[in-house]
Each structure stands twice: as C-alpha cells, then as structure tokens.
Protein backbone atom coordinates (compact mmCIF):
# COMPACT_ATOMS: atom_id res chain seq x y z
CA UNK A 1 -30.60 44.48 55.66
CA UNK A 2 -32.86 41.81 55.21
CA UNK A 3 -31.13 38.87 53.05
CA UNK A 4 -33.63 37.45 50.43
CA UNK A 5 -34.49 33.89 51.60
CA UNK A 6 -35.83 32.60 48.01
CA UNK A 7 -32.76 33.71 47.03
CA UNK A 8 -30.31 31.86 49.44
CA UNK A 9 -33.15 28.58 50.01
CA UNK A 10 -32.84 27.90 46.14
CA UNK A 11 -30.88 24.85 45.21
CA UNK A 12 -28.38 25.60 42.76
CA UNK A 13 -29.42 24.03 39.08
CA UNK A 14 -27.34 22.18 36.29
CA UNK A 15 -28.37 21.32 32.70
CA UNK A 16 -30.23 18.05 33.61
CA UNK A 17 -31.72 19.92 36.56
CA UNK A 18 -31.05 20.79 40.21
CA UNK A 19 -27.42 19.81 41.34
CA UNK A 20 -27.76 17.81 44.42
CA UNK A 21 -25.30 18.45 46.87
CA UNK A 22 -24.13 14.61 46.64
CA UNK A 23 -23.48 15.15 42.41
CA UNK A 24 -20.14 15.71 41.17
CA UNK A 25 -19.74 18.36 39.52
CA UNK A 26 -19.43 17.61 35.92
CA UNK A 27 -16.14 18.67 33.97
CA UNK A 28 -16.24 20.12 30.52
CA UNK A 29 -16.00 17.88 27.56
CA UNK A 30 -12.07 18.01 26.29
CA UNK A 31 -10.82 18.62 23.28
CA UNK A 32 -9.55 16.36 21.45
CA UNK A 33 -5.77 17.46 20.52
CA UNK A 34 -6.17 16.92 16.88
CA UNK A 35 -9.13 20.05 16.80
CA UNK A 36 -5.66 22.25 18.36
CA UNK A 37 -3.70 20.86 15.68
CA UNK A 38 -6.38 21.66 12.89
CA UNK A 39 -6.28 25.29 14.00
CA UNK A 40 -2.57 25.14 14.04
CA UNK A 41 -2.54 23.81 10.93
CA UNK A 42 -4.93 26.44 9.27
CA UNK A 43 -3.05 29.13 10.91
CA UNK A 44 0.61 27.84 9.22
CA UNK A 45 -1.96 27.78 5.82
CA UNK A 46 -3.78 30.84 5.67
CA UNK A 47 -1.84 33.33 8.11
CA UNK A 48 1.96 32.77 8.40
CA UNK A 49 1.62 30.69 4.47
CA UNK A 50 4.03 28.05 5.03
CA UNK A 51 2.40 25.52 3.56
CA UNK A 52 5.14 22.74 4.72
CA UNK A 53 4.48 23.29 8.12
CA UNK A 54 0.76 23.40 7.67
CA UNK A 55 0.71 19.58 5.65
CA UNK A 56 3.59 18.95 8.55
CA UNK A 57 0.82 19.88 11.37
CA UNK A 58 -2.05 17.93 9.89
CA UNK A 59 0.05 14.52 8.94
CA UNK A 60 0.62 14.92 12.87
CA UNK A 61 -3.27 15.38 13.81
CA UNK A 62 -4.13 12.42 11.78
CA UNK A 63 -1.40 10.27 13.54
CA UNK A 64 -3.25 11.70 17.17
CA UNK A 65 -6.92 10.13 15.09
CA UNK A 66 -5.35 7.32 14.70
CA UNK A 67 -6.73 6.77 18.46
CA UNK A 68 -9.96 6.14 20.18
CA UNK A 69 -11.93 9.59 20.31
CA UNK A 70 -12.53 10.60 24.18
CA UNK A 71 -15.93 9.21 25.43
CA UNK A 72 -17.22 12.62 25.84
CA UNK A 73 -16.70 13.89 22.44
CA UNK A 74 -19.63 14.07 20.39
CA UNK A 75 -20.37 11.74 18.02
CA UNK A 76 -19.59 13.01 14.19
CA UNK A 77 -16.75 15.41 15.37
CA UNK A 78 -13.74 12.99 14.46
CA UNK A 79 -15.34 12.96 10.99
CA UNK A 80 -15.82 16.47 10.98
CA UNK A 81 -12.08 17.40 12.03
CA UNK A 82 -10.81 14.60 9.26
CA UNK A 83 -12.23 16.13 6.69
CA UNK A 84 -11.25 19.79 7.65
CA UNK A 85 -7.61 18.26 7.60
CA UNK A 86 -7.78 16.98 4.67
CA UNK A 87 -9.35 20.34 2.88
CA UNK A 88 -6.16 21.84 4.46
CA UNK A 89 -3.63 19.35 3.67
CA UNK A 90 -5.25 19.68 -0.35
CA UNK A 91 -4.48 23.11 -0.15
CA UNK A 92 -1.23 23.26 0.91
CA UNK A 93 0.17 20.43 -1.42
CA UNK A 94 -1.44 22.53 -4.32
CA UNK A 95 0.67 26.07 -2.97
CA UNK A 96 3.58 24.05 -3.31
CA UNK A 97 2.99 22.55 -6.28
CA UNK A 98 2.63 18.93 -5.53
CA UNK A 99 -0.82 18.47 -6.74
CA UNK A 100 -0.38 15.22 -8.21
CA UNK A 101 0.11 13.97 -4.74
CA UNK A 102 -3.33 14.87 -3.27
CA UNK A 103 -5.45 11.87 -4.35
CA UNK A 104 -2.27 9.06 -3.06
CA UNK A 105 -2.42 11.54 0.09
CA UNK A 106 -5.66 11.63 0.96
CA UNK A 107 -6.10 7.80 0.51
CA UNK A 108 -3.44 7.09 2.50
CA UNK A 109 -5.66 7.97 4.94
CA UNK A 110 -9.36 6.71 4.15
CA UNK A 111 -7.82 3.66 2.75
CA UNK A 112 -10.36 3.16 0.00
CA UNK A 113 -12.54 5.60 -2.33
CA UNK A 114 -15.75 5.04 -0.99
CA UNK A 115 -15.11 6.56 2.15
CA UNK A 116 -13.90 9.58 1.17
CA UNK A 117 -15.90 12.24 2.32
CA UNK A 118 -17.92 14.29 -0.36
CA UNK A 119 -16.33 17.78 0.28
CA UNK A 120 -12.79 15.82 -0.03
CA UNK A 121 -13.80 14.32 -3.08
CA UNK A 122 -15.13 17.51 -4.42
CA UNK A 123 -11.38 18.92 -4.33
CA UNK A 124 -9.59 16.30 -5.63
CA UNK A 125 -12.30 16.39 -9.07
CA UNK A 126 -12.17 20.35 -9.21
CA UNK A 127 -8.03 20.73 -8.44
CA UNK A 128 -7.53 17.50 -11.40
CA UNK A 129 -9.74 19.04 -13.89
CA UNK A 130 -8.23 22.09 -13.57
CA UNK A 131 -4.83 21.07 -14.40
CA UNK A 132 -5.98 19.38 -17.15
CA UNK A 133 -5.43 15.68 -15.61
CA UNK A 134 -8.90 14.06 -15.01
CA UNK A 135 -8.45 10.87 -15.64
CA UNK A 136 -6.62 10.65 -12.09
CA UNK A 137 -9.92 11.09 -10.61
CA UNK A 138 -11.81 8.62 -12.91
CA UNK A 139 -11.91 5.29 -11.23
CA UNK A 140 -12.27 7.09 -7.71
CA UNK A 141 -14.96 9.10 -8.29
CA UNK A 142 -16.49 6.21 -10.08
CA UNK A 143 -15.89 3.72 -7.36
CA UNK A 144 -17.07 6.89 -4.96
CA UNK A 145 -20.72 6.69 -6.74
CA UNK A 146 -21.32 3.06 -6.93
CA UNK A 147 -21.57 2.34 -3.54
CA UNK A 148 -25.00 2.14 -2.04
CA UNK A 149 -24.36 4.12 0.91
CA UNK A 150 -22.89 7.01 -0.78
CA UNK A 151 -26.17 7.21 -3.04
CA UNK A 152 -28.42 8.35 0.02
CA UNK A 153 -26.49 11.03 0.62
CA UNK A 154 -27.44 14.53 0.02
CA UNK A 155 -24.27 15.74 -1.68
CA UNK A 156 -24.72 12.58 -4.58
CA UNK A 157 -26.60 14.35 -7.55
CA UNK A 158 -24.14 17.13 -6.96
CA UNK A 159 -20.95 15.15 -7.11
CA UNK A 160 -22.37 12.61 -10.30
CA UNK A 161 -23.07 15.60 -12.19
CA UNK A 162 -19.81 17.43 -11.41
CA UNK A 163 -17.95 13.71 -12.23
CA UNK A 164 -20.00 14.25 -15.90
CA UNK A 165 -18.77 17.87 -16.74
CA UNK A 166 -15.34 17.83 -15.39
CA UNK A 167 -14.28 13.85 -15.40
CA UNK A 168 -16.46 11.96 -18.38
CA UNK A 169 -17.23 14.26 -20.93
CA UNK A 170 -13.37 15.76 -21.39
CA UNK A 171 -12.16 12.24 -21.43
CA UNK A 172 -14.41 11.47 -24.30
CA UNK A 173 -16.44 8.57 -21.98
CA UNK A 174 -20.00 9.42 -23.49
CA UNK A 175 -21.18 5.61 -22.93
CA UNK A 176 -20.28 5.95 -19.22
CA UNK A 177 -21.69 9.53 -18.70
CA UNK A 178 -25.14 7.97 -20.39
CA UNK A 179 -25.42 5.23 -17.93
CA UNK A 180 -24.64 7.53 -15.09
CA UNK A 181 -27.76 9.54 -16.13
CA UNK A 182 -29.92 6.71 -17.07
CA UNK A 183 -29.34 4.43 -14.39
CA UNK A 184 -28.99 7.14 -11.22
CA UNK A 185 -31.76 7.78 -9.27
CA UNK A 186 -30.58 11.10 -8.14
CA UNK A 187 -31.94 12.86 -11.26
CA UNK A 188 -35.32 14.02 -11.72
CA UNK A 189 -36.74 13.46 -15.32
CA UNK A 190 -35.94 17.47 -15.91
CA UNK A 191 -32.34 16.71 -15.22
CA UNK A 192 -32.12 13.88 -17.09
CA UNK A 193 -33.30 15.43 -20.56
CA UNK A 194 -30.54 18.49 -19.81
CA UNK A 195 -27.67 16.11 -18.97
CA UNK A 196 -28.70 13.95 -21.57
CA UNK A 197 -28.38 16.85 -24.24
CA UNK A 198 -25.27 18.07 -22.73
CA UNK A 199 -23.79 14.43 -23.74
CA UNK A 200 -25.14 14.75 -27.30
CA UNK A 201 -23.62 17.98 -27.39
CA UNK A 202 -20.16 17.08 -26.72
CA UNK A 203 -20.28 13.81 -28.52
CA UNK A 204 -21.08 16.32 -31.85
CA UNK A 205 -18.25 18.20 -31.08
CA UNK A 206 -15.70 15.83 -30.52
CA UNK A 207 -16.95 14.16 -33.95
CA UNK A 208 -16.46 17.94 -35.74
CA UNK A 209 -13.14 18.40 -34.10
CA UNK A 210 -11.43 14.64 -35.10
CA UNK A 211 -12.77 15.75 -38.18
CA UNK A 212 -11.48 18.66 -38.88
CA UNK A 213 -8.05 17.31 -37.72
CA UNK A 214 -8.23 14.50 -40.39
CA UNK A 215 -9.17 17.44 -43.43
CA UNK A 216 -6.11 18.84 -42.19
CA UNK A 217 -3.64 15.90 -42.00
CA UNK A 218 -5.14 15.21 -45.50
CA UNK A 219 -4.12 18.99 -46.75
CA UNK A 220 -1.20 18.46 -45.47
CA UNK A 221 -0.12 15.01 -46.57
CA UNK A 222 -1.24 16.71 -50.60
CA UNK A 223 0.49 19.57 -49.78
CA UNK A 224 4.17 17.91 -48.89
CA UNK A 225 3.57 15.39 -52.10
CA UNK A 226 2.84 18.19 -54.34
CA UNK A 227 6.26 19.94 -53.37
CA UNK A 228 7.98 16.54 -54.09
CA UNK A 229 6.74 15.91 -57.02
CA UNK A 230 6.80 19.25 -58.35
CA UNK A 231 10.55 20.07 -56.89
CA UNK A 232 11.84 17.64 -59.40
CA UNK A 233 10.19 18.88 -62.16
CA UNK A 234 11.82 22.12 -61.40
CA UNK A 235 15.06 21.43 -61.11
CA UNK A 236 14.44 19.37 -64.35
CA UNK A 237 13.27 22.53 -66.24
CA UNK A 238 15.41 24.51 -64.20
CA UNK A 239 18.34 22.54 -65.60
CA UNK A 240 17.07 22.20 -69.21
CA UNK A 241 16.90 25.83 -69.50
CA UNK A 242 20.30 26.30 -68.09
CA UNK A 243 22.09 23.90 -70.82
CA UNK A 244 20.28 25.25 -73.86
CA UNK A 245 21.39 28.97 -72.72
CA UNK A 246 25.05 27.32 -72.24
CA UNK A 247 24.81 25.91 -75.72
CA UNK A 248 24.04 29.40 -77.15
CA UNK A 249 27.16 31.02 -75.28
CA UNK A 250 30.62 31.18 -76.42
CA UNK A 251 32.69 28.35 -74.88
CA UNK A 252 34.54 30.45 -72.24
CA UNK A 253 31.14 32.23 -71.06
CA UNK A 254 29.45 28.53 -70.98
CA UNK A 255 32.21 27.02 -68.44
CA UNK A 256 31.83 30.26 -66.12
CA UNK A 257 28.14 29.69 -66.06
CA UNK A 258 28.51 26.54 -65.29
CA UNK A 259 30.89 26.86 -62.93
CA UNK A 260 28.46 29.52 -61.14
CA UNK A 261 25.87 27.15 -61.13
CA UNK A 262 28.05 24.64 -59.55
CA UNK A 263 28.80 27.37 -56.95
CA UNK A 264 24.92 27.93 -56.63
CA UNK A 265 23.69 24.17 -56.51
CA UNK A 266 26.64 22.37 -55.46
CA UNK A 267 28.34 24.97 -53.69
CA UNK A 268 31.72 23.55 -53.16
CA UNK A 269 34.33 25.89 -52.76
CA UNK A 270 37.09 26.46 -56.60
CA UNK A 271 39.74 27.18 -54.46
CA UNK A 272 40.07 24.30 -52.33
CA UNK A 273 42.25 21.66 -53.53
CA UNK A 274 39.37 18.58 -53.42
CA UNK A 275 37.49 20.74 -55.51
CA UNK A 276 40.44 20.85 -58.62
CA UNK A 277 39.59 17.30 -60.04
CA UNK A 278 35.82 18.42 -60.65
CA UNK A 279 37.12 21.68 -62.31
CA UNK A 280 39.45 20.00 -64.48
CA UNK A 281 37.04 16.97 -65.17
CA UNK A 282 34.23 19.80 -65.96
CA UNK A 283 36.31 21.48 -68.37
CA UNK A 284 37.14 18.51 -70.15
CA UNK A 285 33.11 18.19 -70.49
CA UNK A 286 32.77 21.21 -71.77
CA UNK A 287 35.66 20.44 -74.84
CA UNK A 288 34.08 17.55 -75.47
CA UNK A 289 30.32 19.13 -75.79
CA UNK A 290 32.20 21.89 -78.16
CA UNK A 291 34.22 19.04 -80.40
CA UNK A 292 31.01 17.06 -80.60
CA UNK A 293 28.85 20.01 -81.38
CA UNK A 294 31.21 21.28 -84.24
CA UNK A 295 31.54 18.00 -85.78
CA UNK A 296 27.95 18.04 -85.87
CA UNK A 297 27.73 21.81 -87.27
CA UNK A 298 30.53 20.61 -89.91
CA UNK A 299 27.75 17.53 -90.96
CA UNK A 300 25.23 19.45 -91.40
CA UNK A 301 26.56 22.27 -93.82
CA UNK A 302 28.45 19.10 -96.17
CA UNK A 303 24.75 17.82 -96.33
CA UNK A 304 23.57 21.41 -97.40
C-alpha cells in the first residue's frame, strides 16, 4: 500500500496559518472562574430554587471580578458576566422577598448610577413600579439618562420612555416627563407628539381625580354637620313631645314614663344603689310639676 505523500508532506495548519514546527502550541483561552460561578449561580436560581444560595454564589463571583480579567479573555466578557450576575442576583432577592434591597445591591457594586448597565437598570424600573414604589428608581434612572455617554447608546429611547410610563407620570412629575421629551434627542418628531399627548393625558386625569376627591370630602364634611345640627334638634323635639304626653298622664303613669326614658337615654341601672338619689330626686320633680300645675288649674277656674 502506497502511503499518500500530499498527505504526509503537508505541514500541519493553525488558525493564523501553518504551525511551524518551532511554534508553541497555543493553549485555549481560560475561563475566568466567575463565568463557573454564574452558571452555578443560575443553576441554585432556576433548577434546585434556592434563591439564598444563588445571591450567596454571585456575591462570591463578583468578589473573584474584583480582579484583573486574564489577558486572554476577550474584551467585553467581564461586562457581559457582571451584568448576567446581577439579572440573577435581582431575581433571587425578589423570590425571597427582599426587593427593596435590589437598587442598594446592585450599586454596591457599580458604585454610581451611570454605570449601571441598561438591562440592570431595566429591572430595577420594572420590579419598583410593580410594587407600587417608583420613586426609588427616580433619581437613578434620572442620573442614568443625563450622562452623555449613556445617550449614544442603543437601549436610551427605550429606557427614557419606560422612565416616563412607569417612573414620571405615576409620581405626578409632568414638568420633568415634558423636558425629557423636549429636550432628548432620542425621539423622532412622531414620538414626540405621542409622548407628548400621553403627558396631557395623565395630567387631565390626575386633575379629574383630586377633584373628585375634594366633591367628596365636601359631601362629606355637609353630611357630618347636617347630623350635628339636626341630632339636637331631635332630641329637642324628641324631648318636647315626651313632656307634653307626661303632662297629659296621670301622675303615677308620668313618673314610670319617665323613669323608662331614663332607662332608654340615660340608661343607668334602678336597682343599683348610686342610682336611688336620682330616683328619689326625680320623684320629688315630678310632685313639684303636679303641686305647681294644680295651683295653676285652681287659678284659672277662680278667674272663670
């Protein structure tokens, strides 16, 4: 058998081109360990759920970042494993219910707001407004889309106009949202007129709503007057009625209404002993109501 000469007299080829028998070899590029940790991390996260040892795993990645990168790791990839750690550290403090400490977490680590990257930022707006606390994310995201090199980025129009719906306009800050339109240069003209009518929109309905809310208090301010002012008045002609129907009742059948009223309004019990001096005092009353009305009866038929 014939061996195949081209075959065997071919120099053996690398990716820069043939390998010279005086080259080194060249090893591999390693990984760095925090890339093992990531997927460690997002294995704890998604697969076995414990969400502890997940935020655990990546607080111990970005202590390995805290290093120099290897020389042979491609540029970009220490950002790109940051921000994966950080998407996975945000979503295990939410499983466990710590979602107010995402934003102090996450800047623990960029140090200031305008180096957060935009997928990061994206969380921390979305997970805020949707437990109702956006104002956490205010001054961030604002700080986030002042700075000149975030503006040339392509995720900028997207993350000003989610800032709008989700941060400005439920706070109320219509002034702000306004000169985020106006004075960005990430909107076309098109955009402009829609975000600009989405502000008018909201302002309206805010102004209908504190409205509304102020007709109410009103109603409701008339509405507990009228019942004190009208309660007395009640118990006046409430009271009026009852001693004119006394007055027209035989004595004894007067002091047992009266002492049924007493029951009814001051409702103090007859046979306790504290309650014998207003009995007896009541009584007396009620003789001297009958003396006084007799000696009145007695005037009147000597003048007829």
């Amino acid at each position: 058998m014939k061996s195949d000469s081209s075959t065997s007299a071919a120099p053996l080829r690398g990716i820069g081109g043939p390998l010279r028998s005086s080259e080194p070899v060249r090893a591999a590029p390693t990984r760095a360990p925090a890339v093992d940790l990531l997927e460690e991390a997002a294995d704890f996260l998604v697969v076995h759920r414990d969400f502890g040892a997940a935020l655990q795993t990546c607080e111990r990645a970005w202590q390995g970042l805290a290093a120099d990168c290897p020389a042979e790791q491609p540029p970009g990839v220490s950002l790109e494993v940051k921000c994966s750690l950080c998407v996975v550290g945000i979503q295990a403090l939410a499983e466990m219910n710590r979602w107010r400490e995402v934003l102090s977490w996450v800047l623990q680590y960029y140090q200031v707001p305008e180096k957060l990257p935009p997928k990061v930022l994206e969380l921390c707006v979305l997970l805020y407004s949707k437990m109702q606390e956006p104002g956490a994310v205010l001054d961030v995201v604002s700080a986030w889309l002042q700075d000149p090199d975030n503006q040339d980025l392509p995720e900028y129009e997207a993350l000003a106009e989610l800032h709008l719906q989700r941060v400005l306009l439920p706070l109320g800050h219509f002034s702000e949202a306004e000169e985020l339109v106006v004075g960005s240069v990430a909107f076309g003209e098109e955009k402009q007129l829609d975000m600009l009518q989405a502000i008018h929109t909201a302002r309206q309905h805010q102004k209908q709503e504190h409205s509304g809310s102020e007709e109410a208090q009103e109603v409701n301010q008339e509405g507990v007057t009228h019942k004190f002012v009208s309660l007395p008045m009640l118990v006046h002609q409430l009271w009026d009625s009852a001693v004119s129907h006394f007055f027209s009742l035989p004595f004894k059948k007067s002091l047992l209404a009266a002492l049924i009223l007493c029951l009814l309004v001051v409702r103090f019990d007859p046979a306790s002993p504290s309650s014998w001096p207003f009995l007896y005092k009541l009584a007396q009353l009620f003789h001297w109501i009958r003396k006084a009305m007799s000696s009145h009866l007695y005037h009147l038929r000597i003048r007829d």
